[in-house]
PDB file of N, CA and C in Angstrom:
ATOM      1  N   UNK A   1     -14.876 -20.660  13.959  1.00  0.00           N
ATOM      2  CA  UNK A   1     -15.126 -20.048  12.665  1.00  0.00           C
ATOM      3  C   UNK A   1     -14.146 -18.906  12.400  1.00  0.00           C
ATOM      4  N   UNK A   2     -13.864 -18.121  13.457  1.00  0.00           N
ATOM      5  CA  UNK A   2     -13.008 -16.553  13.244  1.00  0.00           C
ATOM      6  C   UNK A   2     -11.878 -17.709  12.737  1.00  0.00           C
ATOM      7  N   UNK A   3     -11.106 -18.350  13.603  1.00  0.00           N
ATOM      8  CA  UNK A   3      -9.834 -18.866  13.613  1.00  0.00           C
ATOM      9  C   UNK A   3      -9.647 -19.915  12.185  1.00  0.00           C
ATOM     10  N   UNK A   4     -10.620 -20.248  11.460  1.00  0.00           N
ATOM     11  CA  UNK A   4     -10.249 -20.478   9.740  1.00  0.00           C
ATOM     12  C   UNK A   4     -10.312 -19.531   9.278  1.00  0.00           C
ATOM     13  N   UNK A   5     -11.146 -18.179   9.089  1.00  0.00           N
ATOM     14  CA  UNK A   5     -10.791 -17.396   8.355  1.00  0.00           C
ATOM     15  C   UNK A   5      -9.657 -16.579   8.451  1.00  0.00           C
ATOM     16  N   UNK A   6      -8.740 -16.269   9.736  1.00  0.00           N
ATOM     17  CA  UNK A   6      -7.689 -15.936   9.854  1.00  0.00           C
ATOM     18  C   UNK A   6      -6.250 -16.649   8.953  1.00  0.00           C
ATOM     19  N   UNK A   7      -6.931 -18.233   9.420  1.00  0.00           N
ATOM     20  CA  UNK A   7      -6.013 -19.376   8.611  1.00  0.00           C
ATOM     21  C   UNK A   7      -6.381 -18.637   7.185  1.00  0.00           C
ATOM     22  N   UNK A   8      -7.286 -18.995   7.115  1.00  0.00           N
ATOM     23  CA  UNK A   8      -7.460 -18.561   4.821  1.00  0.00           C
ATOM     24  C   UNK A   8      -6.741 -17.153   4.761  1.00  0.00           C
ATOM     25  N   UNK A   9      -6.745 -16.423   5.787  1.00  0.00           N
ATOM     26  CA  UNK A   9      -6.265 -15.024   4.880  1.00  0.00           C
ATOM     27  C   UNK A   9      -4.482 -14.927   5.386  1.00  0.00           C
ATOM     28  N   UNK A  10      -4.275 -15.513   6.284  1.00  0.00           N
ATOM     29  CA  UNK A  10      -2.583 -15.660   6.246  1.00  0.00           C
ATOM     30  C   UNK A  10      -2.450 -16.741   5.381  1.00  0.00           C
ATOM     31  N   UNK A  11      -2.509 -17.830   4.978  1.00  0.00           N
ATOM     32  CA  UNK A  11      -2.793 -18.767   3.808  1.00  0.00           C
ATOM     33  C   UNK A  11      -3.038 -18.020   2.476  1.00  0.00           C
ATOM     34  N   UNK A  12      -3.508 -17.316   2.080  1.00  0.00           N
ATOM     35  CA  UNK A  12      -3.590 -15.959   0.870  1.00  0.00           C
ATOM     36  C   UNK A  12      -2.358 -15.890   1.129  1.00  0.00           C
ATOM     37  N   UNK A  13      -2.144 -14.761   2.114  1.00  0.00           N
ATOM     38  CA  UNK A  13      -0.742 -14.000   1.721  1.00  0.00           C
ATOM     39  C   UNK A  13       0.745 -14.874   1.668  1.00  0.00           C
ATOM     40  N   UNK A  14       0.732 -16.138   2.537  1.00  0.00           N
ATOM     41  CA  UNK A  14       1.554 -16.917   2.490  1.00  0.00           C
ATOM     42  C   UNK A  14       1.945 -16.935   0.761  1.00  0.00           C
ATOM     43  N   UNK A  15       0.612 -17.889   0.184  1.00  0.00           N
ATOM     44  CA  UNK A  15       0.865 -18.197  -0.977  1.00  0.00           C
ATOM     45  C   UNK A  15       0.821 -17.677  -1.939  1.00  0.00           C
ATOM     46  N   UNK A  16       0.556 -16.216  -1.911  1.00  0.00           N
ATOM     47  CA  UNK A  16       0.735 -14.999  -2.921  1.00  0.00           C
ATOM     48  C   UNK A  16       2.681 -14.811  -2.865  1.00  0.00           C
ATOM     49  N   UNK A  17       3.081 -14.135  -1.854  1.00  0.00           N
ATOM     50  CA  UNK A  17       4.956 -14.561  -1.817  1.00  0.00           C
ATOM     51  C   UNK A  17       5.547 -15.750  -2.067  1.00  0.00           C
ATOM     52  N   UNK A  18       5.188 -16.620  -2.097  1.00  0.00           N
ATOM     53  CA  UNK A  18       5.861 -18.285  -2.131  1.00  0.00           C
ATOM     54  C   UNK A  18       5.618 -17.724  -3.682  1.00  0.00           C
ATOM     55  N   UNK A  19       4.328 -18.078  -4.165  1.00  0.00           N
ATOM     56  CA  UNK A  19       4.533 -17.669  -5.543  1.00  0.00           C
ATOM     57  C   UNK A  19       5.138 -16.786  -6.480  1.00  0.00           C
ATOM     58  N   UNK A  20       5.340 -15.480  -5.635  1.00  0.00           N
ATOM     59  CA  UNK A  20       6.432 -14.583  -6.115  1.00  0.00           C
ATOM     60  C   UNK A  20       7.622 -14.847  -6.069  1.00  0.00           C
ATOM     61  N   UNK A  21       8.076 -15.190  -5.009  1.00  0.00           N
ATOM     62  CA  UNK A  21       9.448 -15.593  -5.610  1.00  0.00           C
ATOM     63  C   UNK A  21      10.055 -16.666  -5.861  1.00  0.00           C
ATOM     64  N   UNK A  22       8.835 -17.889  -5.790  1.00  0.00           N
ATOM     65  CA  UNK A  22       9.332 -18.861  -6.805  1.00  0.00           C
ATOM     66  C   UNK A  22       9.517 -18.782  -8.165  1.00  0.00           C
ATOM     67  N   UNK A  23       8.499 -17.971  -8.667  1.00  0.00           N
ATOM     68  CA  UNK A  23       8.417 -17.463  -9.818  1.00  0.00           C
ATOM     69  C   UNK A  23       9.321 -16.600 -10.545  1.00  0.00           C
ATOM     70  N   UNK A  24      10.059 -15.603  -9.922  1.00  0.00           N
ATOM     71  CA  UNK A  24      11.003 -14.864  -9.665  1.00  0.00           C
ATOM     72  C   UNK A  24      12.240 -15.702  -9.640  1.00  0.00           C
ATOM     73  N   UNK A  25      12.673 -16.484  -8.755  1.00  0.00           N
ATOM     74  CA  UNK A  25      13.551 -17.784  -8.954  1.00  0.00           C
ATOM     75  C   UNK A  25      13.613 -18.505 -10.148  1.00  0.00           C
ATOM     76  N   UNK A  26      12.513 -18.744 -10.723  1.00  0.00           N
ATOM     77  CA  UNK A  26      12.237 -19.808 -11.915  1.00  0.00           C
ATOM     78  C   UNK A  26      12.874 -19.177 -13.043  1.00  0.00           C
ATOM     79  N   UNK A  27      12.492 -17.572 -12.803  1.00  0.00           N
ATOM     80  CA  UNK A  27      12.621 -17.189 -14.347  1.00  0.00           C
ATOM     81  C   UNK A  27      14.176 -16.607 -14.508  1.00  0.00           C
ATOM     82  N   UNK A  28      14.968 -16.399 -13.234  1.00  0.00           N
ATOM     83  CA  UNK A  28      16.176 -16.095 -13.083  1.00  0.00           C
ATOM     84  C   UNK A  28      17.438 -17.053 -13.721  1.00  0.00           C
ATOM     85  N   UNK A  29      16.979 -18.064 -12.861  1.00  0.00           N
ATOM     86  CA  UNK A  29      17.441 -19.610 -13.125  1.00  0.00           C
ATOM     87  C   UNK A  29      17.855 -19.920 -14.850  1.00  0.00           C
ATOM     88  N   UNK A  30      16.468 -19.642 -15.566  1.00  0.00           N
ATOM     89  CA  UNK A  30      16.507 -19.634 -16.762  1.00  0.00           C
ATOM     90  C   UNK A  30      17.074 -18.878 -17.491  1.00  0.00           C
ATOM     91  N   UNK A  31      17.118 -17.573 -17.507  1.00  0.00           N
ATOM     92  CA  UNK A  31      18.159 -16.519 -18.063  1.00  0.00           C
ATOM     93  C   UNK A  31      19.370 -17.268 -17.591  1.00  0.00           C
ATOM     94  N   UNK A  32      19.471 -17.528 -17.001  1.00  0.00           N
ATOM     95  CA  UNK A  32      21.099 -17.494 -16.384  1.00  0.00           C
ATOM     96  C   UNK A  32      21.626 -19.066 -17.225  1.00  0.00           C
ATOM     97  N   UNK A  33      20.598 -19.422 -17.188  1.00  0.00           N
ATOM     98  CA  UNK A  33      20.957 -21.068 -18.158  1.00  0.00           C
ATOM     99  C   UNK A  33      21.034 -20.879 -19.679  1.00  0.00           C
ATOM    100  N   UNK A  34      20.302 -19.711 -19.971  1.00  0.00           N
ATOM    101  CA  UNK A  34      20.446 -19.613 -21.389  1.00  0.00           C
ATOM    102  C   UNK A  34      21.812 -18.876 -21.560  1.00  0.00           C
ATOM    103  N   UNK A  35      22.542 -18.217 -20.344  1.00  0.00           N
ATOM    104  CA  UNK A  35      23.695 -17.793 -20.891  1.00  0.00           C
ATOM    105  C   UNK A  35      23.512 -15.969 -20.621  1.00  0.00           C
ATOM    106  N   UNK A  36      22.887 -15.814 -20.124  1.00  0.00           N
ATOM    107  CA  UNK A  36      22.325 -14.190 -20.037  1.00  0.00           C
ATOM    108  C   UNK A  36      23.246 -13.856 -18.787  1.00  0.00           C
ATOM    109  N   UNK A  37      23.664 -12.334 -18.890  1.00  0.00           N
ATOM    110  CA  UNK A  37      24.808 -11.939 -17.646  1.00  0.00           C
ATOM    111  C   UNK A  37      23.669 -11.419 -16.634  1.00  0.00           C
ATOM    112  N   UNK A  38      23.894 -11.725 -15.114  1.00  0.00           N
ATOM    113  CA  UNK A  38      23.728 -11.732 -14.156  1.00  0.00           C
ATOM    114  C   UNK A  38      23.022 -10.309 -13.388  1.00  0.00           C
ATOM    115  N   UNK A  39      23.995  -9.090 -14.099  1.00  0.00           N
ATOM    116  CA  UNK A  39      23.680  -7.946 -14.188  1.00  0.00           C
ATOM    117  C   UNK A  39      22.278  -6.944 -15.095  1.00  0.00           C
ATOM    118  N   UNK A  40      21.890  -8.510 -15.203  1.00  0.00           N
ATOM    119  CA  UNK A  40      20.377  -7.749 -16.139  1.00  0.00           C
ATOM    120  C   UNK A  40      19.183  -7.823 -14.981  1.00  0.00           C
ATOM    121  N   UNK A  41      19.755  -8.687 -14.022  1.00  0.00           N
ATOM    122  CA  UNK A  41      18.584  -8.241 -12.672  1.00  0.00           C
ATOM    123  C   UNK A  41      18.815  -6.776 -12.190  1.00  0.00           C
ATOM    124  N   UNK A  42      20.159  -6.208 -11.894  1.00  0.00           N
ATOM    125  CA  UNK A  42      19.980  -5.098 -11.352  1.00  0.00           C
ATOM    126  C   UNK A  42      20.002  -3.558 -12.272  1.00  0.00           C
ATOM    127  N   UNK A  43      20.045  -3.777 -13.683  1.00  0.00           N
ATOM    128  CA  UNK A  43      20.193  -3.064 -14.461  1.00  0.00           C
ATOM    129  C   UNK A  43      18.257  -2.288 -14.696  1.00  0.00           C
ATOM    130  N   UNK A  44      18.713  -1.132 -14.826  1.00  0.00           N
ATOM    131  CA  UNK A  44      17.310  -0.429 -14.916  1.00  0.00           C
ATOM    132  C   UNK A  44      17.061   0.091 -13.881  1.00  0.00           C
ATOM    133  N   UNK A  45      17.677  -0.624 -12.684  1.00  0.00           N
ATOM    134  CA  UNK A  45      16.936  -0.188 -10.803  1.00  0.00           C
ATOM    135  C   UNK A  45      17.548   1.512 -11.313  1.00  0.00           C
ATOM    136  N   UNK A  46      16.554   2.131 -11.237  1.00  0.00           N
ATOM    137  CA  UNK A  46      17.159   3.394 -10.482  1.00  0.00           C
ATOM    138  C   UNK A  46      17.200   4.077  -9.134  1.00  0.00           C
ATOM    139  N   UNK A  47      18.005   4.966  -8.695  1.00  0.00           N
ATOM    140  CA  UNK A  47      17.969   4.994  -7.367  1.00  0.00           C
ATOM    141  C   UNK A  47      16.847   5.864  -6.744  1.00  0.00           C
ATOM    142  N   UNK A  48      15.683   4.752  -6.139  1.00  0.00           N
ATOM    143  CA  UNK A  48      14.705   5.142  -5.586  1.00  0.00           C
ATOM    144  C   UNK A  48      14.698   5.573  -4.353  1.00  0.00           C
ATOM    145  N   UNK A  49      13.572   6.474  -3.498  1.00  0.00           N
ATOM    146  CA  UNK A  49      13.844   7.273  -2.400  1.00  0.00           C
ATOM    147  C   UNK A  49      13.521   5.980  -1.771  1.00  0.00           C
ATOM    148  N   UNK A  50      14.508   6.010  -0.353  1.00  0.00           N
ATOM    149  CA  UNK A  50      14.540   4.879   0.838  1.00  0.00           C
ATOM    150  C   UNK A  50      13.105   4.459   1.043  1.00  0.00           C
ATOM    151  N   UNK A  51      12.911   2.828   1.563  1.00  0.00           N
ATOM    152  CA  UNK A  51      11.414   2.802   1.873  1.00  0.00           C
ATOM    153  C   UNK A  51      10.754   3.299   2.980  1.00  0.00           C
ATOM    154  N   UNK A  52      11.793   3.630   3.986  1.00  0.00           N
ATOM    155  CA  UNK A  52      11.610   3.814   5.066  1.00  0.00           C
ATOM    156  C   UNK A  52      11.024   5.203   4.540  1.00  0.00           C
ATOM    157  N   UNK A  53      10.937   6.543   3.749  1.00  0.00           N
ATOM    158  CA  UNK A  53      10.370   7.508   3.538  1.00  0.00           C
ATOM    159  C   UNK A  53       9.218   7.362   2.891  1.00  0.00           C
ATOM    160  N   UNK A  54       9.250   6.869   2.247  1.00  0.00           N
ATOM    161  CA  UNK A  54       7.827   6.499   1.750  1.00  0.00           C
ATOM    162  C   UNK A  54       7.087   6.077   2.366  1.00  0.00           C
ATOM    163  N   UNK A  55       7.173   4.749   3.617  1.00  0.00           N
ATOM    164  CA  UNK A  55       6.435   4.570   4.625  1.00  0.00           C
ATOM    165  C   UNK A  55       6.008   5.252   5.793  1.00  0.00           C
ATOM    166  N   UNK A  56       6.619   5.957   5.874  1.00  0.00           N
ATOM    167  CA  UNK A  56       6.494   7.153   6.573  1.00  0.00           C
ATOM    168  C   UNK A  56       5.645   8.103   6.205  1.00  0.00           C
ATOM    169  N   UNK A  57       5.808   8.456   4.652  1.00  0.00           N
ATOM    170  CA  UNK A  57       5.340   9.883   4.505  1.00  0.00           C
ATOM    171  C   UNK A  57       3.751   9.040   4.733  1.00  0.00           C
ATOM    172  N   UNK A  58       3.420   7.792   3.479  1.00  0.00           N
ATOM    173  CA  UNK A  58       2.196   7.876   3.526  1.00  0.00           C
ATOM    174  C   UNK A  58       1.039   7.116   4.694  1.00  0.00           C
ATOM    175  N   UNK A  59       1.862   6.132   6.079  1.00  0.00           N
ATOM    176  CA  UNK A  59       1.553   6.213   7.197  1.00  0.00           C
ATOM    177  C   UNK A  59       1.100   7.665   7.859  1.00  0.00           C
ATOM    178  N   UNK A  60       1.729   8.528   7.569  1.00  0.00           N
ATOM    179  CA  UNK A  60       1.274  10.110   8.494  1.00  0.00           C
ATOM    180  C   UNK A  60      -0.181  10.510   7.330  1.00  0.00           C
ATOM    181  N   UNK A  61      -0.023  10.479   6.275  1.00  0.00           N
ATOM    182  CA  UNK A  61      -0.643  11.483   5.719  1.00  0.00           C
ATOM    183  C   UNK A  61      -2.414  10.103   5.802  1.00  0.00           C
ATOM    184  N   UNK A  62      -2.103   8.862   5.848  1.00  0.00           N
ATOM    185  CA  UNK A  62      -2.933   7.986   6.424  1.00  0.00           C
ATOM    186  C   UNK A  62      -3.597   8.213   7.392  1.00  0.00           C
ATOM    187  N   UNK A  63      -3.081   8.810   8.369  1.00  0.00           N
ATOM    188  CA  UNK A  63      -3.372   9.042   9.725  1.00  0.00           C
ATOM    189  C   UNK A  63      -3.588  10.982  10.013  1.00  0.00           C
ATOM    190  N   UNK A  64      -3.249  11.556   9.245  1.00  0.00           N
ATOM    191  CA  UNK A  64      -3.840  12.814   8.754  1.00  0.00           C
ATOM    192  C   UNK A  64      -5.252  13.242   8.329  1.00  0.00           C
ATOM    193  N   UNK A  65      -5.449  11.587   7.133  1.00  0.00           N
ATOM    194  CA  UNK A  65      -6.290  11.294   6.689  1.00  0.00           C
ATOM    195  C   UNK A  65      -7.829  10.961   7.912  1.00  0.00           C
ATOM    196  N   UNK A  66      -7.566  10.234   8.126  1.00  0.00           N
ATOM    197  CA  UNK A  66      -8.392   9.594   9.529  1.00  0.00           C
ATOM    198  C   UNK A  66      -8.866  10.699  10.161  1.00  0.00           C
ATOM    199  N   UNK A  67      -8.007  11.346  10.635  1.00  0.00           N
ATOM    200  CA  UNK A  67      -8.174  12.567  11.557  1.00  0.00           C
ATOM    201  C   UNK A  67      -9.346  13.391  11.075  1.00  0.00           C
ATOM    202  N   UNK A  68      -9.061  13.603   9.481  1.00  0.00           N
ATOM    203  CA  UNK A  68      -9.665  15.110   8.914  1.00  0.00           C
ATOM    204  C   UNK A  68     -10.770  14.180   9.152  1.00  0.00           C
ATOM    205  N   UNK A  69     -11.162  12.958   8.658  1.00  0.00           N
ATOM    206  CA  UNK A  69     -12.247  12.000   8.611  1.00  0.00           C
ATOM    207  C   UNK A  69     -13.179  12.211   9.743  1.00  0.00           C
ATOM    208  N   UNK A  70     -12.376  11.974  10.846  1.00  0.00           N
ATOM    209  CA  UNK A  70     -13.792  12.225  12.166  1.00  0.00           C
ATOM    210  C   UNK A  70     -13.681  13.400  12.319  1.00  0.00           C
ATOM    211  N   UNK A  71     -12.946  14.488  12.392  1.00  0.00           N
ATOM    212  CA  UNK A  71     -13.416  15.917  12.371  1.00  0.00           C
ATOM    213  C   UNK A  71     -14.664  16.287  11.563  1.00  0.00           C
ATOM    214  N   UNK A  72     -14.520  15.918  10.048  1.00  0.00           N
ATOM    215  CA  UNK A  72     -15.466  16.203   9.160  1.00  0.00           C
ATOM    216  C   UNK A  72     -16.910  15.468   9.774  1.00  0.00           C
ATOM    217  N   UNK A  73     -16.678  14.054  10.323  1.00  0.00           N
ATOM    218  CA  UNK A  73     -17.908  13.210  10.309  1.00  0.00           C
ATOM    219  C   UNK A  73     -18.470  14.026  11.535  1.00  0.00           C
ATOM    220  N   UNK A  74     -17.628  14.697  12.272  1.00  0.00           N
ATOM    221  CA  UNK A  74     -18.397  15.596  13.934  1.00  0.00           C
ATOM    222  C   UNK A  74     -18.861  16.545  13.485  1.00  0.00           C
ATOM    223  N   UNK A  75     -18.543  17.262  12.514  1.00  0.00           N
ATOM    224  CA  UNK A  75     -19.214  18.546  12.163  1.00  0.00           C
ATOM    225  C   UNK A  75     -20.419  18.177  10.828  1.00  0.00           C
ATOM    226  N   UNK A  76     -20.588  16.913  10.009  1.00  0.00           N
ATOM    227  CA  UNK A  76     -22.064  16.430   9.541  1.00  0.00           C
ATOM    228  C   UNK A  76     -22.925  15.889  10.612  1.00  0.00           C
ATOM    229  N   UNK A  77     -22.220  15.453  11.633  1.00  0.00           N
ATOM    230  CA  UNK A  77     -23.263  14.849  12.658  1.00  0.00           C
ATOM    231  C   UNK A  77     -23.716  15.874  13.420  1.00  0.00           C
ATOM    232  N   UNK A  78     -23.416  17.272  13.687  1.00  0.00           N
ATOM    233  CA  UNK A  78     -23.911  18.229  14.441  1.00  0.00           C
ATOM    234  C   UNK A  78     -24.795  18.580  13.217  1.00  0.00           C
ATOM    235  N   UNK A  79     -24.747  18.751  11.732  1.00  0.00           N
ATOM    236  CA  UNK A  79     -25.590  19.454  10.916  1.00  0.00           C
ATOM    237  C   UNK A  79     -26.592  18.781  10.930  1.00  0.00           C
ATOM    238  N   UNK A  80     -26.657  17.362  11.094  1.00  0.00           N
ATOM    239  CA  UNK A  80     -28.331  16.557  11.258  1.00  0.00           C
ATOM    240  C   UNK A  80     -27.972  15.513  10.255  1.00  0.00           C
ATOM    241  N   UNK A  81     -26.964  15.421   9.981  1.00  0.00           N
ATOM    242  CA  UNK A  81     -26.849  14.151   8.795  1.00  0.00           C
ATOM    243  C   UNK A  81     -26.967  12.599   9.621  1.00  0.00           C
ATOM    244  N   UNK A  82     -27.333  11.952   9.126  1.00  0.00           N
ATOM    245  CA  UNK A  82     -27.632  10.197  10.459  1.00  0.00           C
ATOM    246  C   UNK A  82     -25.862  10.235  10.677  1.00  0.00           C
ATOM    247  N   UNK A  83     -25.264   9.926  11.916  1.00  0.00           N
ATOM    248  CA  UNK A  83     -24.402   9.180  12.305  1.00  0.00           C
ATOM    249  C   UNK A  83     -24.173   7.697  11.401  1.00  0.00           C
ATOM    250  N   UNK A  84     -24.681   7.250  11.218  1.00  0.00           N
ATOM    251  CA  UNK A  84     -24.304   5.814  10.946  1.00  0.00           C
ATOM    252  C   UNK A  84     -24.329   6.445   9.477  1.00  0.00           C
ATOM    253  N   UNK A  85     -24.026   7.391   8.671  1.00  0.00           N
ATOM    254  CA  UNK A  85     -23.739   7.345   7.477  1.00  0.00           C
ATOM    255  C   UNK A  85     -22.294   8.249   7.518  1.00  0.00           C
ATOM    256  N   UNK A  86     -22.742   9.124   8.127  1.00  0.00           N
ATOM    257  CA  UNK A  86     -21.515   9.919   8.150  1.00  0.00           C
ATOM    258  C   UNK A  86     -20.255  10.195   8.428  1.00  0.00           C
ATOM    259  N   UNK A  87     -20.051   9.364   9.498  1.00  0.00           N
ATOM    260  CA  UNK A  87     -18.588   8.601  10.083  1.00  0.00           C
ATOM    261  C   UNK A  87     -18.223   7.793   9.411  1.00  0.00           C
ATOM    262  N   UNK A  88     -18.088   6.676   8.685  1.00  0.00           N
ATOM    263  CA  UNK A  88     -17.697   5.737   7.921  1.00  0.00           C
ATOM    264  C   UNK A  88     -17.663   6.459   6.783  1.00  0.00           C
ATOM    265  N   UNK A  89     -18.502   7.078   6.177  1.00  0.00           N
ATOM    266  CA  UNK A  89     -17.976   7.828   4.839  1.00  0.00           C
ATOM    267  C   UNK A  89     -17.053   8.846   4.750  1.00  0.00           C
ATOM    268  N   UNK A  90     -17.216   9.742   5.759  1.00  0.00           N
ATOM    269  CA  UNK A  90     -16.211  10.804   5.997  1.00  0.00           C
ATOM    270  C   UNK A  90     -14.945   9.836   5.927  1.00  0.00           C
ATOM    271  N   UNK A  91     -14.844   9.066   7.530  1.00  0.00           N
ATOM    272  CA  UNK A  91     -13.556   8.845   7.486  1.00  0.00           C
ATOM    273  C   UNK A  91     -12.955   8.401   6.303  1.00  0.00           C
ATOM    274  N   UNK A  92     -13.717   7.111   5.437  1.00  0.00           N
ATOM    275  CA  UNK A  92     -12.937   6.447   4.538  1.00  0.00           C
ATOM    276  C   UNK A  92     -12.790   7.291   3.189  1.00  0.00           C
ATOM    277  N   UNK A  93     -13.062   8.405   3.159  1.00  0.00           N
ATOM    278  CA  UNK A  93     -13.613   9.210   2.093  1.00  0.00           C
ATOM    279  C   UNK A  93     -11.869  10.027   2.640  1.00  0.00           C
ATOM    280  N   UNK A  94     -11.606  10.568   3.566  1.00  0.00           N
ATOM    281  CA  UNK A  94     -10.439  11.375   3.599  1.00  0.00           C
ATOM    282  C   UNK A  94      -9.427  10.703   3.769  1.00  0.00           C
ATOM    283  N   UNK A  95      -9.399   9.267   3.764  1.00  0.00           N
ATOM    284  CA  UNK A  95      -8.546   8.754   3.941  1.00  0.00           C
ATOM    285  C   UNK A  95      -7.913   7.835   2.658  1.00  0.00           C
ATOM    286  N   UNK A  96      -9.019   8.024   2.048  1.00  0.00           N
ATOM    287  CA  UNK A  96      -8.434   7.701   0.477  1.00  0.00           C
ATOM    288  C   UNK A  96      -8.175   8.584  -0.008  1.00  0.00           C
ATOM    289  N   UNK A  97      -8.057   9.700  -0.221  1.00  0.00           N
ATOM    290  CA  UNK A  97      -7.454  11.066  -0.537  1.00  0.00           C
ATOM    291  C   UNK A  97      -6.099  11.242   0.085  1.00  0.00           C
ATOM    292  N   UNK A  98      -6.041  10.992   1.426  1.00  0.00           N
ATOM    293  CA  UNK A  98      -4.813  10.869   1.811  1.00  0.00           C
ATOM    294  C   UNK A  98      -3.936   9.815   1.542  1.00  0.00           C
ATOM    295  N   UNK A  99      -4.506   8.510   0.879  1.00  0.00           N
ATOM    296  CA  UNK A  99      -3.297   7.734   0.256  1.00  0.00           C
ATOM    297  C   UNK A  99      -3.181   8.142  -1.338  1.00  0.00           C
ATOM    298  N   UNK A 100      -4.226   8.970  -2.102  1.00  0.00           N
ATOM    299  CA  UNK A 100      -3.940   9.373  -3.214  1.00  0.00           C
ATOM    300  C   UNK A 100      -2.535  10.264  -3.262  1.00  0.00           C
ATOM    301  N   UNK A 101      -2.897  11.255  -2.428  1.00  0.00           N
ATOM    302  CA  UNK A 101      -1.690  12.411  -2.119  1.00  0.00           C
ATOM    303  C   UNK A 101      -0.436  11.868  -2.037  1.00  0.00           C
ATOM    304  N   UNK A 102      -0.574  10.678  -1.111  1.00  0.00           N
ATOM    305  CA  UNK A 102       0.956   9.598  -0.578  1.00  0.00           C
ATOM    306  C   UNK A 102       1.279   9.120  -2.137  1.00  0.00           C
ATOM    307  N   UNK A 103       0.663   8.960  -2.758  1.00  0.00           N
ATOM    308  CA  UNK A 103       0.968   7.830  -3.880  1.00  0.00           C
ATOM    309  C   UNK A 103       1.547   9.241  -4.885  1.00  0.00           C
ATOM    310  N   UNK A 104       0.640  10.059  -4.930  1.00  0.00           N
ATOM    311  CA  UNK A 104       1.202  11.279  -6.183  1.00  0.00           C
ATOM    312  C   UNK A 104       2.512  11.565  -5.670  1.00  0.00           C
ATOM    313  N   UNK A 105       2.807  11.999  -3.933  1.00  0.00           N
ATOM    314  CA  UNK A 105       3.998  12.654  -3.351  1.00  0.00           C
ATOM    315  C   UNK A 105       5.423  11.037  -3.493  1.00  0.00           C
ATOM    316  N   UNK A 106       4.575  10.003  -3.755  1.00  0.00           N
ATOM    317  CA  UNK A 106       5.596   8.887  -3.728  1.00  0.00           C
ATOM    318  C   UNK A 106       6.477   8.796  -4.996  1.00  0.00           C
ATOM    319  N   UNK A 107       5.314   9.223  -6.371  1.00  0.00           N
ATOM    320  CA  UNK A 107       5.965   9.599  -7.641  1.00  0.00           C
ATOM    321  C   UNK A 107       7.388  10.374  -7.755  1.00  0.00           C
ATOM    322  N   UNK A 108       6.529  11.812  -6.766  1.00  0.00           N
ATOM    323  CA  UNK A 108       7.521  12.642  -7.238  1.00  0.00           C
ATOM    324  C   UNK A 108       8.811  12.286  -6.174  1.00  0.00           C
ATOM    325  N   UNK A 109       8.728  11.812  -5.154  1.00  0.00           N
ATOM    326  CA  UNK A 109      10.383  11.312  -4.632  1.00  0.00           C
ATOM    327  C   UNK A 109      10.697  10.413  -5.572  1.00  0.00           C
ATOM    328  N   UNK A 110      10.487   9.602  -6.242  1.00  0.00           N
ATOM    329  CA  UNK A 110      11.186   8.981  -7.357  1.00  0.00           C
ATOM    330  C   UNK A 110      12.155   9.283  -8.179  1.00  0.00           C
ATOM    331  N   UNK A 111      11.068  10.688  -8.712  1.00  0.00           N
ATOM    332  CA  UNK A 111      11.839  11.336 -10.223  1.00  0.00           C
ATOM    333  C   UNK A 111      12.730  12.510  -9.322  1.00  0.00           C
ATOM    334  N   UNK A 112      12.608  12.315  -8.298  1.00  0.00           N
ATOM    335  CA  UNK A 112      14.397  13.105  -7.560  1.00  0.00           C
ATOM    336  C   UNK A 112      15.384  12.311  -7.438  1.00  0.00           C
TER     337      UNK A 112
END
């Protein structure tokens, strides 16, 4: 049973990319048949900060995230709050804050 649902969810992502850039292919193909210059794919790119920084910043601040998460969930579980509520919410609770932050701090390397 584990080992189909692994199949279905690499099977998802397989066929989520196949579809992207067939699709992506398809519609290239066509500009280019109607006569459209070549340079309208790379036109508009502006020069964005490396991915490698961005993966970075918001991997750490992910894992920043986590951190503050069980700190916070150790100090509701000493106040008397149930364990089984407070760890899972803490953590996932600071750790979506910490990909908010990644995503606002991802903006602003952009518009540099």
């Amino acid at each position: 049973m584990e080992a189909v649902i692994v199949f279905i969810i690499f099977g998802t992502i397989f066929g989520m990319v196949y579809l992207y850039f067939s699709t992506r292919n398809k519609e290239r193909l066509a500009l280019i048949e109607k006569g459209a210059d070549a340079s309208i794919f790379v036109k508009g790119k502006t020069q964005a900060a490396p991915i490698w920084k961005i993966l970075i910043l918001n991997v750490a601040l992910l894992l920043i995230g986590v951190g503050a998460g069980i700190f916070i969930s150790g100090l509701l579980i000493m106040a008397g709050i149930d364990e089984d509520f407070a760890q899972p919410g803490a953590i996932l609770m600071t750790a979506g804050i910490a990909l908010f932050i990644g995503f606002n701090l991802t903006k602003n390397l952009d518009k540099e």
